[in-house]
PDB file of N, CA and C in Angstrom:
ATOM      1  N   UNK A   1      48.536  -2.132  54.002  1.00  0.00           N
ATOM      2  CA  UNK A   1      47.605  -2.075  52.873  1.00  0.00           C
ATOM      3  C   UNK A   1      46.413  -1.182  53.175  1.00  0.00           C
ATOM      4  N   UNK A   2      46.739  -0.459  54.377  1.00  0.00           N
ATOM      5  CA  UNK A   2      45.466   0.564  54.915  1.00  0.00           C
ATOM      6  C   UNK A   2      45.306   1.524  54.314  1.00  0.00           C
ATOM      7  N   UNK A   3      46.590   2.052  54.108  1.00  0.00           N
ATOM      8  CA  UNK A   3      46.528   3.545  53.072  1.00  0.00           C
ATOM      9  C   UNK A   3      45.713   3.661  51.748  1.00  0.00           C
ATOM     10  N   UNK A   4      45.560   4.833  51.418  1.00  0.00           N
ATOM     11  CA  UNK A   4      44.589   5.167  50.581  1.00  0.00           C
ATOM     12  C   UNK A   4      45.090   5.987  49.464  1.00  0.00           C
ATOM     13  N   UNK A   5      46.777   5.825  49.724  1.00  0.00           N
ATOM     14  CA  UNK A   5      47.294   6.321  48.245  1.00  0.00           C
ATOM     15  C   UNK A   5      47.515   5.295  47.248  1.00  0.00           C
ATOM     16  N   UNK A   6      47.388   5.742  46.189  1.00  0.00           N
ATOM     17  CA  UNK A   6      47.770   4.924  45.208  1.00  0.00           C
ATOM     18  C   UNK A   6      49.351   4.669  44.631  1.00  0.00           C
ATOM     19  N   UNK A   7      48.886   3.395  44.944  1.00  0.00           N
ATOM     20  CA  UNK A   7      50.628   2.302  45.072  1.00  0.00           C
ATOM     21  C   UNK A   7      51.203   2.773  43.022  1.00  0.00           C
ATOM     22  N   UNK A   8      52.186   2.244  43.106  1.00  0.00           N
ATOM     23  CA  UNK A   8      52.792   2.194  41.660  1.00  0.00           C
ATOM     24  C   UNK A   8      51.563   0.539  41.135  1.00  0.00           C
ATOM     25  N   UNK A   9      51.579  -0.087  41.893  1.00  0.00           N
ATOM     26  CA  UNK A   9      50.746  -1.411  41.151  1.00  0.00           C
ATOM     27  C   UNK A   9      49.727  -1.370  40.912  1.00  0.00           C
ATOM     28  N   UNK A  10      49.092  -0.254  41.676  1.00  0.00           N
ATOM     29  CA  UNK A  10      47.571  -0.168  41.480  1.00  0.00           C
ATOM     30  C   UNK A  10      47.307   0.668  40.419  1.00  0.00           C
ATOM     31  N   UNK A  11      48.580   1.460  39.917  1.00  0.00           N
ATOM     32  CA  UNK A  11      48.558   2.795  39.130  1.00  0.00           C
ATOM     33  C   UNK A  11      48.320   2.013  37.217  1.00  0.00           C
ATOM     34  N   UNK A  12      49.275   0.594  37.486  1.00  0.00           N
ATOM     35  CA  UNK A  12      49.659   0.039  36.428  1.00  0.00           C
ATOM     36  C   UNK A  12      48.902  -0.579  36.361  1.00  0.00           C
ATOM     37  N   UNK A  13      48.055  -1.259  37.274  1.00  0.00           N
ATOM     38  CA  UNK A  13      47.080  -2.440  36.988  1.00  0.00           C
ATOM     39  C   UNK A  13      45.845  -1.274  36.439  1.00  0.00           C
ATOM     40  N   UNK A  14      45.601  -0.342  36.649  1.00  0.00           N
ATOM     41  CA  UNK A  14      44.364   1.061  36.040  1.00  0.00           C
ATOM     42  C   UNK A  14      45.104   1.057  34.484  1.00  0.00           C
ATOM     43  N   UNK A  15      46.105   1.023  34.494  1.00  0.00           N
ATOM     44  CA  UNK A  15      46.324   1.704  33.186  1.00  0.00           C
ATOM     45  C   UNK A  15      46.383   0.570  32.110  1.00  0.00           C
ATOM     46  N   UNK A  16      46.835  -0.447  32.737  1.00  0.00           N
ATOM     47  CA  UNK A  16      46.934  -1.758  32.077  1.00  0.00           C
ATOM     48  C   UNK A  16      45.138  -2.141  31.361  1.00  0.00           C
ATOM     49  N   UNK A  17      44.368  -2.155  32.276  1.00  0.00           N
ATOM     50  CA  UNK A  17      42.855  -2.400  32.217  1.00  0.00           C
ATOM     51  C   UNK A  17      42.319  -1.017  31.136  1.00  0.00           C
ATOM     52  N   UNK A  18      42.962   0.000  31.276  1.00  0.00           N
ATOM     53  CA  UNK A  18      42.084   0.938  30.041  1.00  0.00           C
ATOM     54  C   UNK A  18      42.710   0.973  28.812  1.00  0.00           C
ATOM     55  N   UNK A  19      44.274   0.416  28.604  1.00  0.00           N
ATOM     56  CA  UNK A  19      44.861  -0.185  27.141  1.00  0.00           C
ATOM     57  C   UNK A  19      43.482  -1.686  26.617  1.00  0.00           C
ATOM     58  N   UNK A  20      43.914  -2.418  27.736  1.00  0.00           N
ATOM     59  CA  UNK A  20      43.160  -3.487  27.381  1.00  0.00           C
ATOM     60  C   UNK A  20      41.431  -3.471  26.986  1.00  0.00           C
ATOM     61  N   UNK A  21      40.873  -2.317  27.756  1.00  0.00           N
ATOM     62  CA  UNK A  21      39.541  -2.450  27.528  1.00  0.00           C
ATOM     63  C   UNK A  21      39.501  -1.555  25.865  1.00  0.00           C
ATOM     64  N   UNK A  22      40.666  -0.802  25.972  1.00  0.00           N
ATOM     65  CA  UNK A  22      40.732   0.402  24.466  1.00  0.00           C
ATOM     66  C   UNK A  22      40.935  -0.606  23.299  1.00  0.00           C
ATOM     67  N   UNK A  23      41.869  -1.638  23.350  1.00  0.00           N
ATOM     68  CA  UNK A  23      41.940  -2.418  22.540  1.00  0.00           C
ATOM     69  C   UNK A  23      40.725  -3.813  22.424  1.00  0.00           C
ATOM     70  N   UNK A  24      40.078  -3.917  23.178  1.00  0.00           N
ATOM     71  CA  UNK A  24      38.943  -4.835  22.960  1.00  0.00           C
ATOM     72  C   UNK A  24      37.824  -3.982  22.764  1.00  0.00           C
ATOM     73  N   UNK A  25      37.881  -2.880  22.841  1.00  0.00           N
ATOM     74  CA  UNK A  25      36.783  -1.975  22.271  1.00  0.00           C
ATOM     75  C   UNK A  25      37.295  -1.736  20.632  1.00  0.00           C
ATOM     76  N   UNK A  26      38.341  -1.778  20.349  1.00  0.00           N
ATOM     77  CA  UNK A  26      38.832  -1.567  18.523  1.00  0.00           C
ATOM     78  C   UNK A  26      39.061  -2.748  18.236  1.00  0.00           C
ATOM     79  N   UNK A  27      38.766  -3.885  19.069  1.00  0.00           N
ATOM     80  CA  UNK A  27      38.305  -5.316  18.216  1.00  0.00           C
ATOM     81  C   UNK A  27      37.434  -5.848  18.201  1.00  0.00           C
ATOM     82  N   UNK A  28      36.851  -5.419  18.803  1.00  0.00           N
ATOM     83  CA  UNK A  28      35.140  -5.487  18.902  1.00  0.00           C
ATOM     84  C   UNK A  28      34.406  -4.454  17.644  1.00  0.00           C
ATOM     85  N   UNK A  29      34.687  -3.262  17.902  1.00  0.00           N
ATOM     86  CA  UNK A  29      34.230  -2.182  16.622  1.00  0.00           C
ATOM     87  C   UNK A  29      34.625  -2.935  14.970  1.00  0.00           C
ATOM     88  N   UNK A  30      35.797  -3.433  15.047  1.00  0.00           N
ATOM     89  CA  UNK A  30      36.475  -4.101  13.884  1.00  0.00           C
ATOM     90  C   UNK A  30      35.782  -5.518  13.564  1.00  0.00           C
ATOM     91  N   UNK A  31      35.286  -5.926  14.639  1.00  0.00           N
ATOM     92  CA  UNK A  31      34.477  -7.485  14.312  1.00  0.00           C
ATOM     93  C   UNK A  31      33.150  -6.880  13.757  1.00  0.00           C
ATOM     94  N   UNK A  32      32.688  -6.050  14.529  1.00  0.00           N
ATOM     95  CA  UNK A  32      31.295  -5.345  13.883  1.00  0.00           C
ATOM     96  C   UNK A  32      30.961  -5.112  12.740  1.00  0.00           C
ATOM     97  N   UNK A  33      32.425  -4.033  12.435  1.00  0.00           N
ATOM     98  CA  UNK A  33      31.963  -3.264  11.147  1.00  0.00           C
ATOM     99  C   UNK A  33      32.367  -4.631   9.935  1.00  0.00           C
ATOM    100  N   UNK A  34      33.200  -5.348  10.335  1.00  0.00           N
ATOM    101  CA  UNK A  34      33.476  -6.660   9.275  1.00  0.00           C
ATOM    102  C   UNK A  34      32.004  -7.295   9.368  1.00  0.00           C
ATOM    103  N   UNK A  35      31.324  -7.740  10.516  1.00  0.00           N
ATOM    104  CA  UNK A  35      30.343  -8.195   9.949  1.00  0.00           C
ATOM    105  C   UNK A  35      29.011  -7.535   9.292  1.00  0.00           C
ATOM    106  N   UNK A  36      28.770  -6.098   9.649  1.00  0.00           N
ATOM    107  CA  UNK A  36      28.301  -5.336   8.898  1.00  0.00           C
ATOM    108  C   UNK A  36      28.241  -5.221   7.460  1.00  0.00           C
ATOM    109  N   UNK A  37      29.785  -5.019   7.545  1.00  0.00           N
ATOM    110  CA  UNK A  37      30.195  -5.259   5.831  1.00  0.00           C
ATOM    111  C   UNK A  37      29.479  -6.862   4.924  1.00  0.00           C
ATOM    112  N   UNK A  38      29.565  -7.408   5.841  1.00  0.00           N
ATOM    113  CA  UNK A  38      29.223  -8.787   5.426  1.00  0.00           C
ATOM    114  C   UNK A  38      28.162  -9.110   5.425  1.00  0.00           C
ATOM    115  N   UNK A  39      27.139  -8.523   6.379  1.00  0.00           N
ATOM    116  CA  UNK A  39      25.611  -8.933   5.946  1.00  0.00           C
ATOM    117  C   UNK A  39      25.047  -7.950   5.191  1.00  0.00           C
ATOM    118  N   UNK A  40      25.218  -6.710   4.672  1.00  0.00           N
ATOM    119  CA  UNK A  40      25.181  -6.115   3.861  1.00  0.00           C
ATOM    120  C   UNK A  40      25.454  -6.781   2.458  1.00  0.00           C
ATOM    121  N   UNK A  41      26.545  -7.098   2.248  1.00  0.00           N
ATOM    122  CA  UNK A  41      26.965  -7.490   1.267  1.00  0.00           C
ATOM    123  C   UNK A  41      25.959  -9.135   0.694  1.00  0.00           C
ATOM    124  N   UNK A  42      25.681  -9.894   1.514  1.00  0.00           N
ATOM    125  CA  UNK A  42      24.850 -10.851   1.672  1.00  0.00           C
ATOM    126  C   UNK A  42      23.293 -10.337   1.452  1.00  0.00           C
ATOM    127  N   UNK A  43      23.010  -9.105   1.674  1.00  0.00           N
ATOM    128  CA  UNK A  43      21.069  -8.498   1.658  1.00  0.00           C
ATOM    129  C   UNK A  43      21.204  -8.236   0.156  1.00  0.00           C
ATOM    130  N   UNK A  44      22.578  -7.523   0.002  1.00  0.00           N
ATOM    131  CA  UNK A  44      22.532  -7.339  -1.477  1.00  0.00           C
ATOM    132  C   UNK A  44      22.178  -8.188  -2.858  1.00  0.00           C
ATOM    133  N   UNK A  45      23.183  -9.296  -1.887  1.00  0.00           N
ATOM    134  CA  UNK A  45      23.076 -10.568  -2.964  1.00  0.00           C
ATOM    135  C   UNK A  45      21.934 -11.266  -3.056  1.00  0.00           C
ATOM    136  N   UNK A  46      21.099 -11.241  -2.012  1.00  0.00           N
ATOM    137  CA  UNK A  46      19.781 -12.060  -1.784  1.00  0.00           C
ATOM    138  C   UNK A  46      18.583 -11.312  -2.476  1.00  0.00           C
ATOM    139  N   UNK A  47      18.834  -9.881  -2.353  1.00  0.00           N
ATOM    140  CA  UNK A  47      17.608  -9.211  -2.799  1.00  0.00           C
ATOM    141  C   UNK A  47      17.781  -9.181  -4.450  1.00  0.00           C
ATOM    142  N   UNK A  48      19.121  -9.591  -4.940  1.00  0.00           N
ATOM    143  CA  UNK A  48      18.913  -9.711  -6.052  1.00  0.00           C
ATOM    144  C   UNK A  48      19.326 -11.229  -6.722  1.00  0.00           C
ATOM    145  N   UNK A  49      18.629 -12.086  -5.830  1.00  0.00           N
ATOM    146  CA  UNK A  49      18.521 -13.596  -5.975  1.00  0.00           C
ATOM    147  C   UNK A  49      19.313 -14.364  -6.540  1.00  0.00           C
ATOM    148  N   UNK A  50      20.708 -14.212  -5.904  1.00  0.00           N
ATOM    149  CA  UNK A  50      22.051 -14.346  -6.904  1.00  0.00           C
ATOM    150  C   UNK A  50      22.029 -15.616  -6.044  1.00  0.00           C
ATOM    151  N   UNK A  51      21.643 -16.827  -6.960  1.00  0.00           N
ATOM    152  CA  UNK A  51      22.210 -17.989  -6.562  1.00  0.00           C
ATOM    153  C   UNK A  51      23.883 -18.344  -6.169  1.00  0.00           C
ATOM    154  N   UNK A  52      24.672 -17.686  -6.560  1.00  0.00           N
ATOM    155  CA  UNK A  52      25.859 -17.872  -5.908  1.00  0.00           C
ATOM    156  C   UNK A  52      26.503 -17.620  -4.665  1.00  0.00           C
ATOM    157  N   UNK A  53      25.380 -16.135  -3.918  1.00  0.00           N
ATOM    158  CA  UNK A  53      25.552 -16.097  -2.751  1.00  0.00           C
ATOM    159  C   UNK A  53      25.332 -17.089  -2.162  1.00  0.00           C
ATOM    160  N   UNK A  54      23.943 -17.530  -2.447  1.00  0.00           N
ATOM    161  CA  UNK A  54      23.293 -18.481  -1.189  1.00  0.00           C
ATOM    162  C   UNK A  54      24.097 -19.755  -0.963  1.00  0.00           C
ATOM    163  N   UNK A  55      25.559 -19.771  -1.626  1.00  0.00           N
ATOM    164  CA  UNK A  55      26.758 -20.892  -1.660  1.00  0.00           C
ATOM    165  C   UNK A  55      27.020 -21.390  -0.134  1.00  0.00           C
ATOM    166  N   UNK A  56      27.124 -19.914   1.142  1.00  0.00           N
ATOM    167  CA  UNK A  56      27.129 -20.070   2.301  1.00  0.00           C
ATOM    168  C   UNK A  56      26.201 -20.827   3.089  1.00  0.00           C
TER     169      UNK A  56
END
């Protein structure tokens, strides 16, 4: 385990970790912009004192 080339496992466990971090970075961006969408949509409703928003 002295060597300093890179094994096939170490190659897969790198590549495995930058799918995984790529995909929790586009579900993370996707939780964002949903809640973005959503408190937006909520400033809207409040600034124009729509009792039906404030249902939440």
């Amino acid at each position: 385990m002295g060597s300093m080339h890179a094994t096939p496992e170490s190659t897969l466990l790198a590549l495995d970790t930058l799918v995984v971090r790529q995909v929790w970075n586009g579900t993370l961006n996707n939780l964002m912009n949903e809640a973005g969408t959503t408190l937006s949509r909520c400033y809207a409703c409040m600034s124009k004192n729509d009792a039906k928003c404030n249902a939440d």
